[in-house]
PDB file of N, CA and C in Angstrom:
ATOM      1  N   UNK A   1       0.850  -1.180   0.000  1.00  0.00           N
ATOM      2  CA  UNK A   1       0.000   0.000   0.000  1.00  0.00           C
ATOM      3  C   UNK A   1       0.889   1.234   0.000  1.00  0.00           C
ATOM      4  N   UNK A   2       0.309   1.721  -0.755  1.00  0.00           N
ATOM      5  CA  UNK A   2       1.198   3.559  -0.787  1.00  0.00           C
ATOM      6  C   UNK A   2       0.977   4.188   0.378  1.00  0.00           C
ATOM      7  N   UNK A   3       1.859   5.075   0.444  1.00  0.00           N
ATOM      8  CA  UNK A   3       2.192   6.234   1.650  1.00  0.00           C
ATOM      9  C   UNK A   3       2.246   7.548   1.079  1.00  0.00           C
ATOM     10  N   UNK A   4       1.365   8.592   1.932  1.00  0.00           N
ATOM     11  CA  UNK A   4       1.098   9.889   1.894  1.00  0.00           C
ATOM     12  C   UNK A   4       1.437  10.437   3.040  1.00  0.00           C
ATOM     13  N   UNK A   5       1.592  11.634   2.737  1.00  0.00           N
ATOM     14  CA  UNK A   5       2.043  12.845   4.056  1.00  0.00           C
ATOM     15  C   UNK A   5       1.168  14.064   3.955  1.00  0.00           C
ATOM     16  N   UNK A   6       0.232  14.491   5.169  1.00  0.00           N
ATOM     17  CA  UNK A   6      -1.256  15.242   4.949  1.00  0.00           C
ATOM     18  C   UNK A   6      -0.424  16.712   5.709  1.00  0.00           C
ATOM     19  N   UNK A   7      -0.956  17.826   5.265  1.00  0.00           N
ATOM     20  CA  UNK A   7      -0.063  18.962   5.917  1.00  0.00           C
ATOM     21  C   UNK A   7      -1.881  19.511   6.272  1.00  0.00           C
ATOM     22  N   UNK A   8      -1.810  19.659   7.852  1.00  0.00           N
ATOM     23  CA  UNK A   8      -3.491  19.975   8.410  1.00  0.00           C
ATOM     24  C   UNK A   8      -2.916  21.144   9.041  1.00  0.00           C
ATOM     25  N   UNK A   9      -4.339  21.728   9.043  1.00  0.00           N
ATOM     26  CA  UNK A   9      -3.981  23.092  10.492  1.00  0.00           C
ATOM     27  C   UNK A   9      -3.654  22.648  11.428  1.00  0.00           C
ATOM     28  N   UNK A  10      -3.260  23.457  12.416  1.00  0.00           N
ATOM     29  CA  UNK A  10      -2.510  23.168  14.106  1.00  0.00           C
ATOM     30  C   UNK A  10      -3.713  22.802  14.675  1.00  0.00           C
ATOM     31  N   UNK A  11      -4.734  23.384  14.318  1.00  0.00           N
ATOM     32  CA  UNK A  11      -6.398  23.228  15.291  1.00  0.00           C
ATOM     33  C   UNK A  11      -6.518  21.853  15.021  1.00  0.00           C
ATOM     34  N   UNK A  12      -6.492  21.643  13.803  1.00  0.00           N
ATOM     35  CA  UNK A  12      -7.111  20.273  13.198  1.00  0.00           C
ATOM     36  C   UNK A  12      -6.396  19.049  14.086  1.00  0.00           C
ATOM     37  N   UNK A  13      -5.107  19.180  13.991  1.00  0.00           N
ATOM     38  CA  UNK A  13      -4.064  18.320  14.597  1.00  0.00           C
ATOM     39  C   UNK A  13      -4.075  18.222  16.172  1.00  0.00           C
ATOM     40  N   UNK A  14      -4.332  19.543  16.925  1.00  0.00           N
ATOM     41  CA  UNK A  14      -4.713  19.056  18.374  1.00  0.00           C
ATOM     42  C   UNK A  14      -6.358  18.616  18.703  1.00  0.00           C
ATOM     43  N   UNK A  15      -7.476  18.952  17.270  1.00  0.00           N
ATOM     44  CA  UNK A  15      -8.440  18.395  17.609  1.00  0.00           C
ATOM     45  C   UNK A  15      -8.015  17.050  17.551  1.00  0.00           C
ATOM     46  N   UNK A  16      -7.439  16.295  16.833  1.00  0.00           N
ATOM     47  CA  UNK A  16      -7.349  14.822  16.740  1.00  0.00           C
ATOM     48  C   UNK A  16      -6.757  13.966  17.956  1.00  0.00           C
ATOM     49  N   UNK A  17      -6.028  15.390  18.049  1.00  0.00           N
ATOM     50  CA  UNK A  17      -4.976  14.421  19.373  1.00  0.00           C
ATOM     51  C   UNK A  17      -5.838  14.267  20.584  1.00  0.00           C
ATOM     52  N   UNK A  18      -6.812  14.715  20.638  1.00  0.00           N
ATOM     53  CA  UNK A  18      -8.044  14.906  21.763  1.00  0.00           C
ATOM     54  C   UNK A  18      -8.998  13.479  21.439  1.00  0.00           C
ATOM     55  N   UNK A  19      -9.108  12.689  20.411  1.00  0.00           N
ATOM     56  CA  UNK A  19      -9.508  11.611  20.247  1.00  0.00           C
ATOM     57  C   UNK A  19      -8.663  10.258  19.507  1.00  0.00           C
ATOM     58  N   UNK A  20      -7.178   9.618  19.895  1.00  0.00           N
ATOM     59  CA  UNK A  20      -6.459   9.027  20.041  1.00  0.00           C
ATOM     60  C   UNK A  20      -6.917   7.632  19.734  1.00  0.00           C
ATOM     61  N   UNK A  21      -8.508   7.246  20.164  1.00  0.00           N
ATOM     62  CA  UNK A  21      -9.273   6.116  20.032  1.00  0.00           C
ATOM     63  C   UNK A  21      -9.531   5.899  18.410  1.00  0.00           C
ATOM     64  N   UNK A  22      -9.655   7.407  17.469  1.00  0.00           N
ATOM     65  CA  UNK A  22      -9.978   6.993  15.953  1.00  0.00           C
ATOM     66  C   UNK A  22      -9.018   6.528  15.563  1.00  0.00           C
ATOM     67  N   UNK A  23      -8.740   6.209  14.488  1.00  0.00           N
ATOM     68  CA  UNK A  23      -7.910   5.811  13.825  1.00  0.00           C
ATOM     69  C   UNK A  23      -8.062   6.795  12.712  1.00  0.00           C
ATOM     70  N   UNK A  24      -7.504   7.938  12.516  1.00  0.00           N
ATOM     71  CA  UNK A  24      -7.213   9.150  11.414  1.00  0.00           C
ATOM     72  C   UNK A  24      -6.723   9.046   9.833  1.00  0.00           C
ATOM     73  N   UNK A  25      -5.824   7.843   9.717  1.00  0.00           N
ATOM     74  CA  UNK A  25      -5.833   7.251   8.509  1.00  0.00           C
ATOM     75  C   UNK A  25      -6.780   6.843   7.722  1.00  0.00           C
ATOM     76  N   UNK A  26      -8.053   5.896   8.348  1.00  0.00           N
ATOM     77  CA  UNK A  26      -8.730   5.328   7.896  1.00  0.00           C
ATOM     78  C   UNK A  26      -9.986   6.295   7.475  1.00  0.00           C
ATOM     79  N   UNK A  27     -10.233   7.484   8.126  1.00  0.00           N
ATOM     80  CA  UNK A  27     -10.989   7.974   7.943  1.00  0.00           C
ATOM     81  C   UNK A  27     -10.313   8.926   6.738  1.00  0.00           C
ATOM     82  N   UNK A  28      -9.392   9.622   6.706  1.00  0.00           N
ATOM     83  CA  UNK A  28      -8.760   9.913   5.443  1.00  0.00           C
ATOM     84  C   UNK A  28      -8.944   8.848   3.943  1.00  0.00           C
ATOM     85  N   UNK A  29      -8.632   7.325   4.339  1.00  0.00           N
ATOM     86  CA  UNK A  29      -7.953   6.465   3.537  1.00  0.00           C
ATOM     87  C   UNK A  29      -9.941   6.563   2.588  1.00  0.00           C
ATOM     88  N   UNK A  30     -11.005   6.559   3.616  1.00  0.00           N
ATOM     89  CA  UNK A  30     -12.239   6.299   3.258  1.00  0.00           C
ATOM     90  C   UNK A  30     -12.560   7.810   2.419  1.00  0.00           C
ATOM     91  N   UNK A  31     -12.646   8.677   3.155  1.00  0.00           N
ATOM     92  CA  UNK A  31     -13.075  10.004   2.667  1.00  0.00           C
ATOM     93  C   UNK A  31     -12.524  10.132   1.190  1.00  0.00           C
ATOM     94  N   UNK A  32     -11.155   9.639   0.796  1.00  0.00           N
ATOM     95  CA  UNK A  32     -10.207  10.085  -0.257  1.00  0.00           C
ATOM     96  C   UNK A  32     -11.087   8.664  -1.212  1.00  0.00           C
ATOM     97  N   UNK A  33     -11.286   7.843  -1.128  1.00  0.00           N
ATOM     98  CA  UNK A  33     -11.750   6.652  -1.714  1.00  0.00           C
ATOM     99  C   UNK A  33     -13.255   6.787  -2.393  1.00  0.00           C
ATOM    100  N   UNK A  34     -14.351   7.864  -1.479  1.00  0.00           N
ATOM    101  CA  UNK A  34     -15.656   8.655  -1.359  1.00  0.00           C
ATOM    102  C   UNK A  34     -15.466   9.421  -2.215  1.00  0.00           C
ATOM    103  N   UNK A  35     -14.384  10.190  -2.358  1.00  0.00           N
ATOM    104  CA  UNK A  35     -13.881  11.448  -3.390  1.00  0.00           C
ATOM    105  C   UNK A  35     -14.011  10.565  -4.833  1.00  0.00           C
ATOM    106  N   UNK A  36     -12.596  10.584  -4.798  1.00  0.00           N
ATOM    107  CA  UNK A  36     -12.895   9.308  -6.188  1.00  0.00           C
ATOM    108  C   UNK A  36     -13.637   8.886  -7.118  1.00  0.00           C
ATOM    109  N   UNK A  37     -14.358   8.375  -5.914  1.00  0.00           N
ATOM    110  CA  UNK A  37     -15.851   7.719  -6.175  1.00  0.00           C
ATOM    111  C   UNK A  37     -16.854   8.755  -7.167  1.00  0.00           C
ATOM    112  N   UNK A  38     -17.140   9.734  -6.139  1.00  0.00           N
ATOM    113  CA  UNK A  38     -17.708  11.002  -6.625  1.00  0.00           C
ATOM    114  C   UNK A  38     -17.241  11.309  -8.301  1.00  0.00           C
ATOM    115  N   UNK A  39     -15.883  12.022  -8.451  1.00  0.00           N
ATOM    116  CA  UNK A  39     -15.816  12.284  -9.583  1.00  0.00           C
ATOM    117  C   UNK A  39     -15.435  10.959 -10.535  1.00  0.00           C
ATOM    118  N   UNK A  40     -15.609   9.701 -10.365  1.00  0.00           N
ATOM    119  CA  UNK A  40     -16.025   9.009 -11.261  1.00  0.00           C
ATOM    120  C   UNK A  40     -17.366   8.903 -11.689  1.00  0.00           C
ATOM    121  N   UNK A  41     -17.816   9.073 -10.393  1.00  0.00           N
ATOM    122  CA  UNK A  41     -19.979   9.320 -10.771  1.00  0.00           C
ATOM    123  C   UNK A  41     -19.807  10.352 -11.961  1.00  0.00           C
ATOM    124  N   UNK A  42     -19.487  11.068 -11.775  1.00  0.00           N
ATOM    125  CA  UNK A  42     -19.679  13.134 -12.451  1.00  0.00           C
ATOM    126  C   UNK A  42     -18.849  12.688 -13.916  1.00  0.00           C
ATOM    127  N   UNK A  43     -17.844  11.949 -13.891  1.00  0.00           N
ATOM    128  CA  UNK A  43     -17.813  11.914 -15.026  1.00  0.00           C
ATOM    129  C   UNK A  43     -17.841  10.988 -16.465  1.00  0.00           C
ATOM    130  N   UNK A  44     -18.619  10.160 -15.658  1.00  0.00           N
ATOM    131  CA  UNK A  44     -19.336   9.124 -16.237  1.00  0.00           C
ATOM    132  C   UNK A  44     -20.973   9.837 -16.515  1.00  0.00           C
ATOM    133  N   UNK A  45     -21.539  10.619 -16.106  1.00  0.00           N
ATOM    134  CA  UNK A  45     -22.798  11.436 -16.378  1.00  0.00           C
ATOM    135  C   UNK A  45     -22.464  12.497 -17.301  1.00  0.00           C
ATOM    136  N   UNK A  46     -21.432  13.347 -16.967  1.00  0.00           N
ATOM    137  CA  UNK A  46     -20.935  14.042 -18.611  1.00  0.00           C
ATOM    138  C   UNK A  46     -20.620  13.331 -19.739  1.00  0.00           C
ATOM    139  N   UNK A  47     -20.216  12.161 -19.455  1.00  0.00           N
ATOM    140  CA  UNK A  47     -19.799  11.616 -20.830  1.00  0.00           C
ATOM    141  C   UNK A  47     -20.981  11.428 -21.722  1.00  0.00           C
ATOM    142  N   UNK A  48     -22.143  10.923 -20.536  1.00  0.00           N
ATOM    143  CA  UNK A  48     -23.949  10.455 -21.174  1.00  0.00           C
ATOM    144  C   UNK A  48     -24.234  11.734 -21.700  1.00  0.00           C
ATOM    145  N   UNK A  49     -24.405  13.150 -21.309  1.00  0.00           N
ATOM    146  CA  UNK A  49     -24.688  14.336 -21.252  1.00  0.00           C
ATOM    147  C   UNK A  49     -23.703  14.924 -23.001  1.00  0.00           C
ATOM    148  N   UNK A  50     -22.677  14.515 -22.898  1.00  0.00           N
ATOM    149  CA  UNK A  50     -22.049  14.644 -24.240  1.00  0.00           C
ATOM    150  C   UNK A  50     -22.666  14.097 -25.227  1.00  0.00           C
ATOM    151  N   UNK A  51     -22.623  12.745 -25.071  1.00  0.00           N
ATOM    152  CA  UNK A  51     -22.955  11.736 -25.865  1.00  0.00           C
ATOM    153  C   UNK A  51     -24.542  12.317 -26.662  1.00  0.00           C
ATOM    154  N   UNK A  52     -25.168  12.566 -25.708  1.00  0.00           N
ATOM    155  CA  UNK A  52     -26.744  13.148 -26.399  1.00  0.00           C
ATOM    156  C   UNK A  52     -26.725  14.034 -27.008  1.00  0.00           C
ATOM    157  N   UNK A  53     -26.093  14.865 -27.114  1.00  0.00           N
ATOM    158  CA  UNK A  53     -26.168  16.497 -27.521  1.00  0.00           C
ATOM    159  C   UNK A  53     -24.861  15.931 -29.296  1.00  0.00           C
ATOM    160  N   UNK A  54     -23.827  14.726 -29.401  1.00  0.00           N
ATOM    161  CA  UNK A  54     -23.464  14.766 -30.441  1.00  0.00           C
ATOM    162  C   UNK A  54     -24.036  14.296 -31.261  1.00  0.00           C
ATOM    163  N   UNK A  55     -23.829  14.494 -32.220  1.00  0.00           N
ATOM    164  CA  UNK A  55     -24.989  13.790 -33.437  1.00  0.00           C
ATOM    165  C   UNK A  55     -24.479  12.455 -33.513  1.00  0.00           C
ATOM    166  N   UNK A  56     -24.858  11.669 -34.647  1.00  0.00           N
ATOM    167  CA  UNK A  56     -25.086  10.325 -34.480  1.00  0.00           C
ATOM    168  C   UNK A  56     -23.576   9.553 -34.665  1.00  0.00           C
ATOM    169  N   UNK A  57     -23.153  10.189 -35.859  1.00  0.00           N
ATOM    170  CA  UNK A  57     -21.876   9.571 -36.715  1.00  0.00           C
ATOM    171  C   UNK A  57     -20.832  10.119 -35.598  1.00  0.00           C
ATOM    172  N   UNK A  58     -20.633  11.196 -34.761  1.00  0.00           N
ATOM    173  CA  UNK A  58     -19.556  11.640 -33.841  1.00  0.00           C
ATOM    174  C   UNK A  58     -19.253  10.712 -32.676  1.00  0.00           C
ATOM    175  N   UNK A  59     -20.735  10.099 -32.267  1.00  0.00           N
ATOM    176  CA  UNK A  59     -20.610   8.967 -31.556  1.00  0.00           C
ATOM    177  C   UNK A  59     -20.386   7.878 -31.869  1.00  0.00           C
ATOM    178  N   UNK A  60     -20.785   7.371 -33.189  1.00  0.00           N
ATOM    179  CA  UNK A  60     -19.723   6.269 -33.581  1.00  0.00           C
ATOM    180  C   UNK A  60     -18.212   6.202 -33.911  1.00  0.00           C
ATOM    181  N   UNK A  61     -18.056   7.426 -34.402  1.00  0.00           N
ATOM    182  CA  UNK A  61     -16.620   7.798 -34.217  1.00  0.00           C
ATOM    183  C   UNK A  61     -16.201   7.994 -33.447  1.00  0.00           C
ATOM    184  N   UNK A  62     -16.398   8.100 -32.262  1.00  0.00           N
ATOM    185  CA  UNK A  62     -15.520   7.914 -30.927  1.00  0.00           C
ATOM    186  C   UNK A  62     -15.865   6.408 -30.177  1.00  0.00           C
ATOM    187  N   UNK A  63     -16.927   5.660 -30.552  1.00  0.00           N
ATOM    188  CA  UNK A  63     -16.908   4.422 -30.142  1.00  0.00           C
ATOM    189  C   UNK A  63     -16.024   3.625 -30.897  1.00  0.00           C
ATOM    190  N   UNK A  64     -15.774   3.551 -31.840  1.00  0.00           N
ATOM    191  CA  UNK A  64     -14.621   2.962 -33.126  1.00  0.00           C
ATOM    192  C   UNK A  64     -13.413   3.430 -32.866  1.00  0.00           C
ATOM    193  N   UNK A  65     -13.284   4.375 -32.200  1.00  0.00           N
ATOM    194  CA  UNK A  65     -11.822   4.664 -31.771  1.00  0.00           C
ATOM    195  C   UNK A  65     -11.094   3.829 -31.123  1.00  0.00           C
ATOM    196  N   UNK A  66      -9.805   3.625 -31.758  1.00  0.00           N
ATOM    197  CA  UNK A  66      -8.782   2.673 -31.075  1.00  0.00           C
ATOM    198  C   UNK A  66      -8.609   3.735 -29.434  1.00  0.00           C
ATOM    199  N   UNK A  67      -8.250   2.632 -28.489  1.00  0.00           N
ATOM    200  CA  UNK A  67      -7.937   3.141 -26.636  1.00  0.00           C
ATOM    201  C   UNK A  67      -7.075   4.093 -27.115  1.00  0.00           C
ATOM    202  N   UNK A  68      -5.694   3.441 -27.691  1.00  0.00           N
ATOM    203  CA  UNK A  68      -4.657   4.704 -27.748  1.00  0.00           C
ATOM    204  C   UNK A  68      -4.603   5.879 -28.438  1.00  0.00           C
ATOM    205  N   UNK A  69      -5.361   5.659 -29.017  1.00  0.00           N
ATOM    206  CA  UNK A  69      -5.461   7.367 -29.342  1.00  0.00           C
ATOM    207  C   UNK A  69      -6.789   8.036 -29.052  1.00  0.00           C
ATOM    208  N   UNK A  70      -7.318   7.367 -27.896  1.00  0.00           N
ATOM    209  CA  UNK A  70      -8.625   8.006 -27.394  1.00  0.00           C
ATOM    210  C   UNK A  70      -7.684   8.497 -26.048  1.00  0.00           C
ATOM    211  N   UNK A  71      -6.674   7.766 -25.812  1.00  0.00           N
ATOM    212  CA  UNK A  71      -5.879   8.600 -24.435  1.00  0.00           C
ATOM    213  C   UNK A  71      -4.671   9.391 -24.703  1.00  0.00           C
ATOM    214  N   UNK A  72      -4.435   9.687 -26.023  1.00  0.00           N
ATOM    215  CA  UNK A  72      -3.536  10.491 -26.622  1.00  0.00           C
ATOM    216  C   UNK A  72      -4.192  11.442 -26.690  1.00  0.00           C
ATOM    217  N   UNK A  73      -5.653  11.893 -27.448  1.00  0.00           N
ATOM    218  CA  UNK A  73      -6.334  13.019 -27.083  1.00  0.00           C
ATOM    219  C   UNK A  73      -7.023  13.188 -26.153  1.00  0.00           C
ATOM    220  N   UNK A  74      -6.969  12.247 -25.124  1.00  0.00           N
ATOM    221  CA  UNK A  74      -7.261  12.899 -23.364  1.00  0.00           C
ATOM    222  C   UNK A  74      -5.886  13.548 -22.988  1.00  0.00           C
ATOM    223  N   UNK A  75      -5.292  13.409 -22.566  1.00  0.00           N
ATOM    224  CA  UNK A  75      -3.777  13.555 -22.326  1.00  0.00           C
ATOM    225  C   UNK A  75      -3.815  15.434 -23.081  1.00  0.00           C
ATOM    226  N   UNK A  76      -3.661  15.383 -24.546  1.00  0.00           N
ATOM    227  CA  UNK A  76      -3.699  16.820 -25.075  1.00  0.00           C
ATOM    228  C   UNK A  76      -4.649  17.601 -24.062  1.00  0.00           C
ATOM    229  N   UNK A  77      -6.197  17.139 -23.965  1.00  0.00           N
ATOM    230  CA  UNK A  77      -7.603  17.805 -23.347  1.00  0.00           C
ATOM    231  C   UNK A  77      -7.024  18.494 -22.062  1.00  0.00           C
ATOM    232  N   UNK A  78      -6.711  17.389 -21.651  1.00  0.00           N
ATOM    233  CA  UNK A  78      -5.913  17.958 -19.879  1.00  0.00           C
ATOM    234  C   UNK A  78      -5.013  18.775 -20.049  1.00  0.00           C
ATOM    235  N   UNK A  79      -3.997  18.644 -20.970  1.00  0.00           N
ATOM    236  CA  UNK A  79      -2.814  19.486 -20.851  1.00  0.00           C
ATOM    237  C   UNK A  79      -3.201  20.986 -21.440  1.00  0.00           C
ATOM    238  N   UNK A  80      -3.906  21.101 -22.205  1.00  0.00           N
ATOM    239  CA  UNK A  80      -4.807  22.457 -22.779  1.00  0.00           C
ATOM    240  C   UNK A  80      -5.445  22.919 -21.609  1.00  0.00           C
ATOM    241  N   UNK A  81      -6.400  22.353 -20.995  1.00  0.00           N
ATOM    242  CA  UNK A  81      -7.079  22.977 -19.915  1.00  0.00           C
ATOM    243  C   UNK A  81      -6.287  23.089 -18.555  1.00  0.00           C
ATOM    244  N   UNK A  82      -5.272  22.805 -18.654  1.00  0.00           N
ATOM    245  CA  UNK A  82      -4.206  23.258 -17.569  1.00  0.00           C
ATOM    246  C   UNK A  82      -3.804  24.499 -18.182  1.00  0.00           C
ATOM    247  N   UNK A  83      -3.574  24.882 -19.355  1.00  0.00           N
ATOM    248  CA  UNK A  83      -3.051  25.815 -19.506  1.00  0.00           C
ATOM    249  C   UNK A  83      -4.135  27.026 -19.102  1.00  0.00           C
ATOM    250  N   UNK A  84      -5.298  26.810 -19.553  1.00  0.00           N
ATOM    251  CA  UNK A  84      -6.313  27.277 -19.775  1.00  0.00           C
ATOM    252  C   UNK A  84      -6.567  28.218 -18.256  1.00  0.00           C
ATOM    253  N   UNK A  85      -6.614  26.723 -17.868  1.00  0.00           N
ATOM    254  CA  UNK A  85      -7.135  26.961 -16.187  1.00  0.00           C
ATOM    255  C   UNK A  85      -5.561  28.120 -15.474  1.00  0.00           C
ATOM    256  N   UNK A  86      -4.248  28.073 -15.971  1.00  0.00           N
ATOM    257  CA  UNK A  86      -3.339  28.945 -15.530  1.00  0.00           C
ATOM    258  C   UNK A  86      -3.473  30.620 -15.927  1.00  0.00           C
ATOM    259  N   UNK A  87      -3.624  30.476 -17.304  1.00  0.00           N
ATOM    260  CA  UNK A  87      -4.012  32.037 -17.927  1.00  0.00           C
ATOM    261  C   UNK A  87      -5.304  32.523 -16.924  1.00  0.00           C
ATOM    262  N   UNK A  88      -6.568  32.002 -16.656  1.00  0.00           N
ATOM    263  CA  UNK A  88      -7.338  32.531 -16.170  1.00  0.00           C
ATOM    264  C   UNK A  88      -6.700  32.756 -14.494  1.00  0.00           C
ATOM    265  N   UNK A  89      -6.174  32.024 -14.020  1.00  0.00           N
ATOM    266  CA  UNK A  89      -5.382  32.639 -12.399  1.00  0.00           C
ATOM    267  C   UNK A  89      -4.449  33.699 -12.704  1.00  0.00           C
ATOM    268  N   UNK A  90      -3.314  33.820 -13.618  1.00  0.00           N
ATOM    269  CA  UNK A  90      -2.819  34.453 -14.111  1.00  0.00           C
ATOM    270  C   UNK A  90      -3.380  36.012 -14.428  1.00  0.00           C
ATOM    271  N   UNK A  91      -4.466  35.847 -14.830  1.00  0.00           N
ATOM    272  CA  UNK A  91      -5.197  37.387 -15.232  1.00  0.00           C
ATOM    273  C   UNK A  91      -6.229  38.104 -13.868  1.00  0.00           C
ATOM    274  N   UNK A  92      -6.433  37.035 -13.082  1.00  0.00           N
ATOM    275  CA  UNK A  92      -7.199  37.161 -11.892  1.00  0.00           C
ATOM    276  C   UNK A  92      -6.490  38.231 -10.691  1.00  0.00           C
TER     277      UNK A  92
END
């Protein structure tokens, strides 16, 4: 199993130390697992939400798509909207 290192407020950290009986990992290890979870829900419902709004032949053309180059242009998507998402902090 992998290992992480959590950087909390000072409050947060003597609230915990005030209950010694939880186990603080696990409730992290669950919450972070809940997360996850979540934006796999969200984006498995955009994909349906896409899917309706393209016309017919766009969706077979992306179902006929070979994996690797359906994650060659994910990979671009992300790296564009990183940029995207920097210019707009950038101008903020």
């Amino acid at each position: 199993m992998a290992h992480i290192t959590l950087s909390i407020p000072e409050d947060v950290y003597k609230g915990m130390k005030r209950h010694p009986e939880i186990k603080w990992s696990e409730i992290a290890r669950k919450s972070i697992i809940k997360y996850l979870n979540e934006l796999k829900e969200r984006r498995v419902m955009e994909s349906a939400e896409i899917m309706e709004v393209l016309d017919k032949e766009a969706v077979e053309d992306l179902r006929n798509m070979p994996a690797d180059r359906m994650k060659e242009m994910y990979g671009e998507m992300v790296e564009k909207e990183w940029k995207r998402l920097k210019s707009l902090i950038q101008t903020s």
